[in-house]
Protein backbone atom coordinates (compact mmCIF):
# COMPACT_ATOMS: atom_id res chain seq x y z
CA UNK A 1 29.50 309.04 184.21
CA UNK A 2 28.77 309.67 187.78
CA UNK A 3 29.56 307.01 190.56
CA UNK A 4 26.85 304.73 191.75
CA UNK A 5 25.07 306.85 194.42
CA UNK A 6 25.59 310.33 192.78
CA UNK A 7 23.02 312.40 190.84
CA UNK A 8 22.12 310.93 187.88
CA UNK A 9 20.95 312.64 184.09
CA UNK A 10 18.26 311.56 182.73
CA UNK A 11 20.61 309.62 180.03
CA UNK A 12 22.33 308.26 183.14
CA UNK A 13 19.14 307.55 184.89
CA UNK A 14 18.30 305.01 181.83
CA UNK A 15 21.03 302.44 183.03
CA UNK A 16 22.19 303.47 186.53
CA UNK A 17 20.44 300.36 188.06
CA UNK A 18 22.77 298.96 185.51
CA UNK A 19 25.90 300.15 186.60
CA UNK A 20 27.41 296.66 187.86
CA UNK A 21 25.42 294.19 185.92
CA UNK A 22 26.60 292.38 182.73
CA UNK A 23 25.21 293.13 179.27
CA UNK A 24 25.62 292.33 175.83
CA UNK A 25 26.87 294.74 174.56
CA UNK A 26 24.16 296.42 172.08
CA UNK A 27 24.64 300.56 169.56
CA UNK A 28 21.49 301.26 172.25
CA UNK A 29 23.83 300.45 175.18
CA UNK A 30 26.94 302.26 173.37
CA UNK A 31 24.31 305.32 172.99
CA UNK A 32 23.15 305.52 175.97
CA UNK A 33 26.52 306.05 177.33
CA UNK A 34 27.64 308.40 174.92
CA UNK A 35 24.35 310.81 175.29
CA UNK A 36 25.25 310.30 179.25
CA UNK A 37 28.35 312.41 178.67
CA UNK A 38 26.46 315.04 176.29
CA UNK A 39 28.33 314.12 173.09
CA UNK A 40 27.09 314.51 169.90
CA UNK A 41 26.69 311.74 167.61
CA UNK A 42 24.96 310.53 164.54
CA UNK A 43 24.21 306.92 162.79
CA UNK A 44 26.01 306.41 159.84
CA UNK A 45 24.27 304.69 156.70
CA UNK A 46 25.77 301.41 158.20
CA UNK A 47 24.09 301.67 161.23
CA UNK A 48 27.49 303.11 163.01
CA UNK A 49 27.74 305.41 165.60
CA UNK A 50 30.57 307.91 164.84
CA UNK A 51 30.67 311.51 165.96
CA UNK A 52 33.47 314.15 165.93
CA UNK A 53 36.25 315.24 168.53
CA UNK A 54 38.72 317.91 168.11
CA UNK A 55 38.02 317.44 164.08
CA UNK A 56 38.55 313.78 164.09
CA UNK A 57 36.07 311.07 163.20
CA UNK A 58 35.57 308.60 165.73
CA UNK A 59 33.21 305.55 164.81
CA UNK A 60 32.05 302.90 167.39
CA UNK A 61 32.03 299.61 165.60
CA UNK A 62 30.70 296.09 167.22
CA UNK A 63 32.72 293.09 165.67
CA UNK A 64 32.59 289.36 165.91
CA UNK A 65 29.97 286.84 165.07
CA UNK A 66 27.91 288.00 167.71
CA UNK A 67 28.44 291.97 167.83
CA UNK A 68 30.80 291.49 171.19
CA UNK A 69 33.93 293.31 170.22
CA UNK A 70 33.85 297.13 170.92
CA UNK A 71 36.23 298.54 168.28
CA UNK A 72 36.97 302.63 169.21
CA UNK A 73 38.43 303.54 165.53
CA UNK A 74 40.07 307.12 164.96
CA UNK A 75 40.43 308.57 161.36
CA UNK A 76 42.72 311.92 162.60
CA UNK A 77 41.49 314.81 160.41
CA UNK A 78 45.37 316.10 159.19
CA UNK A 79 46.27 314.08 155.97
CA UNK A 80 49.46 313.51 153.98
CA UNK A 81 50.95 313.45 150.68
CA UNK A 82 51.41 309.42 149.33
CA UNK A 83 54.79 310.47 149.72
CA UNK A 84 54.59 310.48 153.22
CA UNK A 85 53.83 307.56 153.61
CA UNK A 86 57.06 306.18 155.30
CA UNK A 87 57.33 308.86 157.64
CA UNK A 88 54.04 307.66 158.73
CA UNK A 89 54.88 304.46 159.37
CA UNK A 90 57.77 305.15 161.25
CA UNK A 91 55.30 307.24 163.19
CA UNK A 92 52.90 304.52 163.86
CA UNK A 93 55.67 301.78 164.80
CA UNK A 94 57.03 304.47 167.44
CA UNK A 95 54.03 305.20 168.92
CA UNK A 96 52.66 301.35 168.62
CA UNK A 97 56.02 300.36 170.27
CA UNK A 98 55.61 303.01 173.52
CA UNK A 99 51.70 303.50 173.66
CA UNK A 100 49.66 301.12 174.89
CA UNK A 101 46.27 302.81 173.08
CA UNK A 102 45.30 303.23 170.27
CA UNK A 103 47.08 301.10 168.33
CA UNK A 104 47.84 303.08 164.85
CA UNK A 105 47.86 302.25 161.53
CA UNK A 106 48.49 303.87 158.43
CA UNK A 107 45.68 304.24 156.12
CA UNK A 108 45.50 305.20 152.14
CA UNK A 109 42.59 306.77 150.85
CA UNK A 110 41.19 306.26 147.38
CA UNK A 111 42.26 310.13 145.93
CA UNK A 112 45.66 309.08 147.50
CA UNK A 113 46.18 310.75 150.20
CA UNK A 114 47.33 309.01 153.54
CA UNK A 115 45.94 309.41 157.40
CA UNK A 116 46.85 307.73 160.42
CA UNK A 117 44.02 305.46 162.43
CA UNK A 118 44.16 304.56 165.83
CA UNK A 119 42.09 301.55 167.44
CA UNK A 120 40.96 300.41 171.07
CA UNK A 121 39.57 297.49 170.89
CA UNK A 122 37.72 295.30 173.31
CA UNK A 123 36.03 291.81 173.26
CA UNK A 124 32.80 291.85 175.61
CA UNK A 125 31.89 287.98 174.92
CA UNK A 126 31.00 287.74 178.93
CA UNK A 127 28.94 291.13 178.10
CA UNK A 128 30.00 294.88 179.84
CA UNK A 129 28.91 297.02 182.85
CA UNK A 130 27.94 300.52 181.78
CA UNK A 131 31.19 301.97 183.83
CA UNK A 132 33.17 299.55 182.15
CA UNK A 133 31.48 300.65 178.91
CA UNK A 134 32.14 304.38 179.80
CA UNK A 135 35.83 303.71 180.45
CA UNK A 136 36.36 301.92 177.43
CA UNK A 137 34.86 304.79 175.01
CA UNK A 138 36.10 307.35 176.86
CA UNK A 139 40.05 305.46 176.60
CA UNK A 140 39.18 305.56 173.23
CA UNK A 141 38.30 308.91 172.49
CA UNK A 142 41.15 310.72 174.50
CA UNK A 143 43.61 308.45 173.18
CA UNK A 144 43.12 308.89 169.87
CA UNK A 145 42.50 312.46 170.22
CA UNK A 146 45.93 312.47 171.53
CA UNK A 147 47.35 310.30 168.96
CA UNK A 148 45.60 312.68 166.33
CA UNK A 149 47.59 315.40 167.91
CA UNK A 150 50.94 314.01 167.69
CA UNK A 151 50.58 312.92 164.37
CA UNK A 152 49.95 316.67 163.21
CA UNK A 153 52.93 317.61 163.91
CA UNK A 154 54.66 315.56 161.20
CA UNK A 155 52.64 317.40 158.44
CA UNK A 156 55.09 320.36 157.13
């Protein structure tokens, strides 16, 4: 997002007098800062946002009794044989042990293959500045874009 001061979108222009003041955090706020930077994304049958980066899903969920924890969740696109499974692991207590974001986990799905996840999560109980907001998805994304990367590299 631009600084305070700068030229605005029109996206931007929606909550630029909104830059330093506290909000709940809302999927309209969490949309309005995505379409700000021009990415594309959709609303799941949940009511999600998720969208795609560099093949990988990325889903914005809102947690907590009160929708005030920002969870940043990516499913990386390359997945594994069940047997790889440990190797995975390994993978995720590595990276968990000298990355602060996302924190990874391994996750099997139903036909039984395996992907790694990686979370940022925030809780926004005293409520979120846009910039704040922005810096928070965008951790999100690149991180586990990056994360996504590495974990490629494992698959033979």
């Amino acid at each position: 997002m631009s600084s305070p001061g700068s030229g605005h979108s029109s996206e931007e222009a929606v909550v630029a007098g909104q830059l330093q003041t506290l909000q709940p955090l809302t999927n309209d706020l969490i949309a309005a800062v995505l379409s700000a930077r021009d990415f594309s994304f959709y609303s799941d049958s949940d009511g999600d946002l998720v969208g795609r980066w560099e093949e990988n899903l990325i889903y914005f969920f809102r947690a907590g009794p009160e929708g005030q924890v920002l969870q940043v969740r990516t499913m990386a696109a390359t997945t594994f044989p069940i047997e790889q499974v440990p190797e995975l692991y390994s993978f995720c207590n590595t990276w968990n042990h000298e990355q602060l974001w996302p924190k990874t986990y391994v996750h099997v799905d139903d036909d039984g293959s395996a992907r790694v996840c990686g979370e940022v999560t925030a809780s926004l109980t005293q409520g979120v500045t846009v910039h704040q907001l922005d810096q928070l998805i965008n951790c999100g994304i690149s991180t586990g874009c990056a994360m996504s990367e590495s974990v490629a590299k494992l698959r033979p």
